[in-house]
Each structure stands twice: as structure tokens, then as C-alpha cells.
Protein backbone atom coordinates (compact mmCIF):
# COMPACT_ATOMS: atom_id res chain seq x y z
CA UNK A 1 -6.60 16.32 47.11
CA UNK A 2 -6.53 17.62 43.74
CA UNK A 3 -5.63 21.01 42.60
CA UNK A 4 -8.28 23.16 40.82
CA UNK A 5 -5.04 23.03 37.78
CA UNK A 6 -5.57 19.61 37.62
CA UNK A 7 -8.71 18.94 37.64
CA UNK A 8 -8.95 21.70 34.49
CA UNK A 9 -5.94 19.81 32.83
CA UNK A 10 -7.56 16.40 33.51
CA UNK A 11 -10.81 17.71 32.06
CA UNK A 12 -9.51 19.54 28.64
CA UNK A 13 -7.15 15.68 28.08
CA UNK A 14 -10.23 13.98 28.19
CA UNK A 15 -12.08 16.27 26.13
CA UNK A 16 -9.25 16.11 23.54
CA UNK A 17 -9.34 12.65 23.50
CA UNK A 18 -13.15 12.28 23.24
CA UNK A 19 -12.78 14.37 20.41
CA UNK A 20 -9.61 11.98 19.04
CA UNK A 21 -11.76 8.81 19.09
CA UNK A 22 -14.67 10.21 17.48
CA UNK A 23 -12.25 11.38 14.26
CA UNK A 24 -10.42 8.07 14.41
CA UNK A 25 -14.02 6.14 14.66
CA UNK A 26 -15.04 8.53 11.83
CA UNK A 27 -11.87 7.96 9.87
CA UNK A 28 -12.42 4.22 10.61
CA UNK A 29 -15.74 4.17 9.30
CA UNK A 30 -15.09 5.91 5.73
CA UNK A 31 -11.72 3.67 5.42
CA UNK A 32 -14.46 0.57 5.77
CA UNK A 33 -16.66 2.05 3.22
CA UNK A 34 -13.43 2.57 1.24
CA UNK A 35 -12.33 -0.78 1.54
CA UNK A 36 -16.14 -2.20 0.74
CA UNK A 37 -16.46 -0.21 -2.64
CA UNK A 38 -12.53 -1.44 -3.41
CA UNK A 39 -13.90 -5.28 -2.82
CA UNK A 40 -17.05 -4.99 -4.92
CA UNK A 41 -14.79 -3.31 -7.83
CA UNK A 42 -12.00 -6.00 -6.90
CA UNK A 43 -15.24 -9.01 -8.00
CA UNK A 44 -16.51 -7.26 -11.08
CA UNK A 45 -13.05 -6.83 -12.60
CA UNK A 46 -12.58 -10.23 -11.70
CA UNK A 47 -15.68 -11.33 -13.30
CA UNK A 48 -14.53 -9.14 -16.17
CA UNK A 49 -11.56 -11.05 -16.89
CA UNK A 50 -13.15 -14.12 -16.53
CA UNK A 51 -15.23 -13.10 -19.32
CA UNK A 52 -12.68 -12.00 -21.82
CA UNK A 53 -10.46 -15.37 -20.90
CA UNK A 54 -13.72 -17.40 -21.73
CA UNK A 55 -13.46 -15.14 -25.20
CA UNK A 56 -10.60 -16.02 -26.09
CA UNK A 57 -11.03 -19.53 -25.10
CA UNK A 58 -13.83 -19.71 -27.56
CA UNK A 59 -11.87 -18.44 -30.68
């Protein structure tokens, strides 16, 4: 049998922690977009240098 105590302590944890996964999904979502606008810049600069080292081949 479970105290009326514990059954409010056992309620307000998982409430906390509902609240902790949806900032750690949210958190977890913007790092991904993070990460995706860090790849795309990673390819252009990439494509960038290409470029310029196909320049300076050509001189």
C-alpha cells in the first residue's frame, strides 16, 4: 500500500522528467539542425576550394 507522500513524490518525478525529455528532445532537435546547416557549409567550402585549386592549376 502506498502512502498518499508517495504517490505525490512519484507523481511530481515523473512530471519532472516528462518535462526533462521534452528539453533534451528539443535540445536534440536544434543540435540536428545545427549539425545539418554545419554539413551543407562543410560541402560548399569544400566546393570552394576545389574551385580556387582548379585556379591555380590553370595558371
Amino acid at each position: 500500500m502506498w502512502t498518499q507522500e508517495t504517490i505525490q513524490r512519484i507523481t511530481t518525478e515523473n512530471t519532472t522528467l516528462k518535462q526533462r525529455v521534452r528539453q533534451l528532445t528539443a535540445d536534440n532537435r536544434t543540435l540536428d539542425e545545427r549539425l545539418k546547416v554545419a554539413r551543407t557549409n562543410l560541402r560548399f567550402q569544400d566546393r570552394r576550394v576545389a574551385d580556387l585549386e582548379a585556379q591555380i592549376a590553370a595558371t
